[in-house]
C-alpha atoms as a PDB file:
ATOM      1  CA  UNK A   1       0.847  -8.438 -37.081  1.00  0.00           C
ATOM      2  CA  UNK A   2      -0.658 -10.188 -34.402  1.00  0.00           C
ATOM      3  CA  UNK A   3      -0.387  -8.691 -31.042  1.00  0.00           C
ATOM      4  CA  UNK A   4       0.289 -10.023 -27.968  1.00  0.00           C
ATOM      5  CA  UNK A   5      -0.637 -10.061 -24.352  1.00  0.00           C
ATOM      6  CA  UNK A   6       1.300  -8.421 -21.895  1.00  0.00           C
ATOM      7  CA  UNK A   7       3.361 -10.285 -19.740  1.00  0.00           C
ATOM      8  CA  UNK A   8       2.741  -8.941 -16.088  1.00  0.00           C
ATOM      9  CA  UNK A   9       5.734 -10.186 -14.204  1.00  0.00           C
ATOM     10  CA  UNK A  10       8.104  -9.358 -17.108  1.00  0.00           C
ATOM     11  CA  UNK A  11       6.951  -5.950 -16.894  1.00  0.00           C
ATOM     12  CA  UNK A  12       7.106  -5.436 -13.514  1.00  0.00           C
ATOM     13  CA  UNK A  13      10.887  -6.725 -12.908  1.00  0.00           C
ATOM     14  CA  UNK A  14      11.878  -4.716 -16.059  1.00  0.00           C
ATOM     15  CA  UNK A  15      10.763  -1.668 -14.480  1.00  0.00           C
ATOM     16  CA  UNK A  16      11.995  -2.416 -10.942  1.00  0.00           C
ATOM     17  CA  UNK A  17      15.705  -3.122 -12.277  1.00  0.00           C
ATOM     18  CA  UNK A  18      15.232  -0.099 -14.388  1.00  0.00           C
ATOM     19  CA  UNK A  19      14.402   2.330 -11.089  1.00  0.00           C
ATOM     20  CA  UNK A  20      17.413   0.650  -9.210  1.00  0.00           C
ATOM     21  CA  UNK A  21      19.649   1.533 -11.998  1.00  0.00           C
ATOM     22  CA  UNK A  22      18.451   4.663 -11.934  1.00  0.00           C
ATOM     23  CA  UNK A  23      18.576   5.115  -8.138  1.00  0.00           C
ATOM     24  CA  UNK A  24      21.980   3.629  -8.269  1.00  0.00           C
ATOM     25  CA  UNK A  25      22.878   5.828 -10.928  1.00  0.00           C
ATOM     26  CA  UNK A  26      21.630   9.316  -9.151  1.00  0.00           C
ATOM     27  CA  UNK A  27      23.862   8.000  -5.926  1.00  0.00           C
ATOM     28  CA  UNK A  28      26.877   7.638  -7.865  1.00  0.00           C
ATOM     29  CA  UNK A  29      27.082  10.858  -9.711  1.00  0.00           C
ATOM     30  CA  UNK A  30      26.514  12.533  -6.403  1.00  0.00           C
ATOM     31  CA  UNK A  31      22.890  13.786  -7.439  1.00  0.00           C
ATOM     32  CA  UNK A  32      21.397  12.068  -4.384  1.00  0.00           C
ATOM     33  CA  UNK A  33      22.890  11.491  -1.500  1.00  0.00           C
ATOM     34  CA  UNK A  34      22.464   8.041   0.812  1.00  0.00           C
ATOM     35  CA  UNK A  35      20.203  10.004   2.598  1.00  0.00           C
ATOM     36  CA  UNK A  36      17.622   9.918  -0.533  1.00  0.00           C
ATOM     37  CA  UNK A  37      17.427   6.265  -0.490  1.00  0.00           C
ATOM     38  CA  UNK A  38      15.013   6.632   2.430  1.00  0.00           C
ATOM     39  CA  UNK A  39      12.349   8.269   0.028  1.00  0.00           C
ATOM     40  CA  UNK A  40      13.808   6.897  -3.423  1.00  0.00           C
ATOM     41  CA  UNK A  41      13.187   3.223  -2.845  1.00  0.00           C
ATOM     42  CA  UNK A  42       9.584   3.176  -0.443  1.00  0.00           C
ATOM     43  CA  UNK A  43       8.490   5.686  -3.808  1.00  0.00           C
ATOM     44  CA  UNK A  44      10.309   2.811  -6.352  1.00  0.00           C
ATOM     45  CA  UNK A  45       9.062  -0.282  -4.349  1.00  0.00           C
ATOM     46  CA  UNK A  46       4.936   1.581  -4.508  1.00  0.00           C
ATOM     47  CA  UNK A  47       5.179   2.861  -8.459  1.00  0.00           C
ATOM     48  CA  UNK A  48       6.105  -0.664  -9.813  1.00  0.00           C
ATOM     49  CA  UNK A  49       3.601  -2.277  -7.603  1.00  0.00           C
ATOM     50  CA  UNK A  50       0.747  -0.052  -8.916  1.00  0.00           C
ATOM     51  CA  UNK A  51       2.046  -0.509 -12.804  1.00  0.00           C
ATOM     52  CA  UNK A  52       2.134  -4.297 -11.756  1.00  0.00           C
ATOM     53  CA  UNK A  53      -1.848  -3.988 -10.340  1.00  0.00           C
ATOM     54  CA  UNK A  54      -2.737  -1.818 -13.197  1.00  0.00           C
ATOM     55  CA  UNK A  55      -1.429  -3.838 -16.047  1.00  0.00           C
ATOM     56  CA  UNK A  56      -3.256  -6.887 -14.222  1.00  0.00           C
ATOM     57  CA  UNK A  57      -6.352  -5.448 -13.974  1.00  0.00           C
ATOM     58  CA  UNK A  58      -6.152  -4.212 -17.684  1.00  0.00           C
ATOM     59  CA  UNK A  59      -5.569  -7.988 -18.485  1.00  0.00           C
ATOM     60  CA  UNK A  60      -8.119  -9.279 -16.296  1.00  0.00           C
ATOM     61  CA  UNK A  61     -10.802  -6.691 -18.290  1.00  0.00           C
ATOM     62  CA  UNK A  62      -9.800  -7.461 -21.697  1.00  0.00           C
ATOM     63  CA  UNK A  63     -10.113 -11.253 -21.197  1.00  0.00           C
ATOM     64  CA  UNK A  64     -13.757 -10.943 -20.188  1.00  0.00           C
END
């Protein structure tokens, strides 16, 4: 099976709809309050732009 390369932007919107679900999830069930959203989505926002910067730089190195 032939493998193929990883899609960068792909990634990084899957995992930034996947935090707001869970965010939006967490606010509903009253686990976090409104209040939380002032840590929850700066810490969301900075973890899928380092996965984004880390999968590109993977790519980058395995096509040299």
């Amino acid at each position: 099976m032939k493998r193929h390369d990883v899609d960068v932007t792909s990634l990084v919107f899957g995992l930034f709809f996947l935090g707001v679900f869970i965010v939006w999830s967490l606010v509903q069930l009253d686990i976090m309050g409104l209040r939380g959203l002032e840590v929850a989505a700066p810490v969301l926002l900075v973890s899928v732009g380092l996965a984004g910067l880390m999968a590109s730089i993977t790519k980058l190195r395995r096509d040299r």
